[in-house]
Protein backbone atom coordinates (compact mmCIF):
# COMPACT_ATOMS: atom_id res chain seq x y z
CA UNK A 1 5.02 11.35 -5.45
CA UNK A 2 3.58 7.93 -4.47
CA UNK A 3 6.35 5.38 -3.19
CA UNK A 4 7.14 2.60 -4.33
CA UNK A 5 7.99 -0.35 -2.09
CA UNK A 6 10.39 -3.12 -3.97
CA UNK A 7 11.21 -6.44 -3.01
CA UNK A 8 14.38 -7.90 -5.38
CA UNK A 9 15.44 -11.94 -5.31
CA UNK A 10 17.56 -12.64 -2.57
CA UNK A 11 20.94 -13.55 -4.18
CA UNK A 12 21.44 -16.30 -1.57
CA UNK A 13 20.70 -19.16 -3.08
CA UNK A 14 19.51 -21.19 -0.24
CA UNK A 15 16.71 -18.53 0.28
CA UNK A 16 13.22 -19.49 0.15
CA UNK A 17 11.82 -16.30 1.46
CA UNK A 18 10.62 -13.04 0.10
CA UNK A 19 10.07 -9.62 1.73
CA UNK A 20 6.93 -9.04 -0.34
CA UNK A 21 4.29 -11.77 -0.78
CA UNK A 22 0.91 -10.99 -3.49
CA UNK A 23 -1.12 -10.52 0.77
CA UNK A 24 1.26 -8.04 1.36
CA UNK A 25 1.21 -6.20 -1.67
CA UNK A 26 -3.15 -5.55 -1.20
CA UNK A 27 -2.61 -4.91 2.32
CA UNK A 28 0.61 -1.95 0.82
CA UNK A 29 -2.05 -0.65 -1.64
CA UNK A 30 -4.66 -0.23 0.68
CA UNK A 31 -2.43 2.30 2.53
CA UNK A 32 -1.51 4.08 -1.01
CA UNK A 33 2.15 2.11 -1.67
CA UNK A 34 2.49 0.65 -5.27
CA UNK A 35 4.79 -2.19 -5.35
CA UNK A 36 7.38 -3.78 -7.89
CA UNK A 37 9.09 -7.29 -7.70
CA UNK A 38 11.88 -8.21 -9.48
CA UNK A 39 10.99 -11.67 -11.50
CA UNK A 40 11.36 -14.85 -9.99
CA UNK A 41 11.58 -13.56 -6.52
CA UNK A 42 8.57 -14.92 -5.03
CA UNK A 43 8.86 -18.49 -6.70
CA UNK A 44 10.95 -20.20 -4.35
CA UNK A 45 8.34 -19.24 -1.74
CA UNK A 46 5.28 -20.13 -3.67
CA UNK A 47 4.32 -17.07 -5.33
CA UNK A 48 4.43 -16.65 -9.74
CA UNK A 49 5.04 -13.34 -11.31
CA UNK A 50 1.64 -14.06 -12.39
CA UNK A 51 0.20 -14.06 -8.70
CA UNK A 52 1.98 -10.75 -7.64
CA UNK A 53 0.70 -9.02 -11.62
CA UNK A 54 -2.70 -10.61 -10.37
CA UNK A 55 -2.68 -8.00 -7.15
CA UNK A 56 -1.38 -4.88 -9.20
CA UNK A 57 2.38 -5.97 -8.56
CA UNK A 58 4.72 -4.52 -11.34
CA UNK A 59 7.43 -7.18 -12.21
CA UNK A 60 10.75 -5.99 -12.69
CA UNK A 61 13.00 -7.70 -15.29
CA UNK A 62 16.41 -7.29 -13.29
CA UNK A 63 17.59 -6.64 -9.90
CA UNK A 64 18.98 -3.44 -11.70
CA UNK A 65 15.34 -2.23 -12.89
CA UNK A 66 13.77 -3.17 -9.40
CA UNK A 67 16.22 -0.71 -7.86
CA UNK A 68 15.99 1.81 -10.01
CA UNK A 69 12.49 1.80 -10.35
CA UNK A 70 11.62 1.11 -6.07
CA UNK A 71 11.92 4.50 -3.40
CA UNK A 72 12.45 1.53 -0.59
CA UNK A 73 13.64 -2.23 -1.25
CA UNK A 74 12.71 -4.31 1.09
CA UNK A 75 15.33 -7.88 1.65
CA UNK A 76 15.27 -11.12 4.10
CA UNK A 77 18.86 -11.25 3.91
CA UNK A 78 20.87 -8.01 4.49
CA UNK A 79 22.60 -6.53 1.28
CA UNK A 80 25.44 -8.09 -0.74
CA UNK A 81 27.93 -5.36 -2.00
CA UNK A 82 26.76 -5.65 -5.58
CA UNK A 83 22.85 -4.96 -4.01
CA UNK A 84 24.58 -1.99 -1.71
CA UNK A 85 26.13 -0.65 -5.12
CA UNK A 86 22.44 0.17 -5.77
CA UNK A 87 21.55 2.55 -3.44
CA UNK A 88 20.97 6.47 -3.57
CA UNK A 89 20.45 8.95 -1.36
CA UNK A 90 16.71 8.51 -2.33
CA UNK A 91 16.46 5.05 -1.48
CA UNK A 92 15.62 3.37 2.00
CA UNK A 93 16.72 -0.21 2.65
CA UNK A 94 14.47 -2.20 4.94
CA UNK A 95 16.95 -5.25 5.55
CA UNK A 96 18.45 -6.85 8.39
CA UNK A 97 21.82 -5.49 8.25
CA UNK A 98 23.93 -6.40 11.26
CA UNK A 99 25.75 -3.32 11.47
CA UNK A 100 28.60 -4.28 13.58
CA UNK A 101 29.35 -7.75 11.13
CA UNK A 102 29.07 -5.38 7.85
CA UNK A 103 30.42 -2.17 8.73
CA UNK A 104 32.13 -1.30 5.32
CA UNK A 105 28.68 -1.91 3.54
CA UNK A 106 26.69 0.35 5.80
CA UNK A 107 29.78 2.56 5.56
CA UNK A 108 28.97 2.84 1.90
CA UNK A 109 24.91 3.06 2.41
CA UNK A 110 26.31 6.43 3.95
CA UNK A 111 28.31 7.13 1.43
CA UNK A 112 25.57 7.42 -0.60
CA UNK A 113 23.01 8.77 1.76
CA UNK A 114 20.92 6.49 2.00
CA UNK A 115 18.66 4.94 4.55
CA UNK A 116 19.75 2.20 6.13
């Protein structure tokens, strides 16, 4: 099974960034990763859907389908409840998370088994 790395929009709206720019995407499939984006996440840092399809980048059409679809999500911003609702025991978050600040949401990233 090939995995597939994921990078949804951050839900905070003052958030320019992106965990997965079009670069990093070549540089994930040069090591065998495939890679999905959920749409729009990349514009407020510069990058169209267009740019990430350009690279091999599948575009999600929902936060919902990006986490479905992703073994490992990758965020800026660590999760909001409604992202940590997402999670499976076969999903890995990559995220800063602040464990001590947020300990009912990694409490249910347990719950679920997944990685946190």
């Amino acid at each position: 099974m090939a995995i597939k790395i994921g990078a949804p929009r951050e839900v905070t709206a003052s958030e320019a960034r992106v965990a997965l720019t079009p670069d990093s995407a070549v540089q994930l499939a040069k090591l065998g990763y495939s890679s999905i984006i959920e749409t729009g996440a990349g514009v407020a840092a510069g990058f169209s859907d267009d740019a990430y399809r350009a690279v091999g980048v599948e575009v999600a059409p929902s936060a919902e389908a990006l986490w479905a679809s992703a073994n490992v999500v990758a965020k800026v911003r660590p999760p909001e409840p409604s992202e940590v609702a997402y999670l499976s025991a076969d999903k890995t978050l990559i995220s800063f998370f602040y464990p001590g600040q947020n300990a009912e949401l990694l409490e249910l990233a347990r719950e679920k088994g997944a990685n946190v």
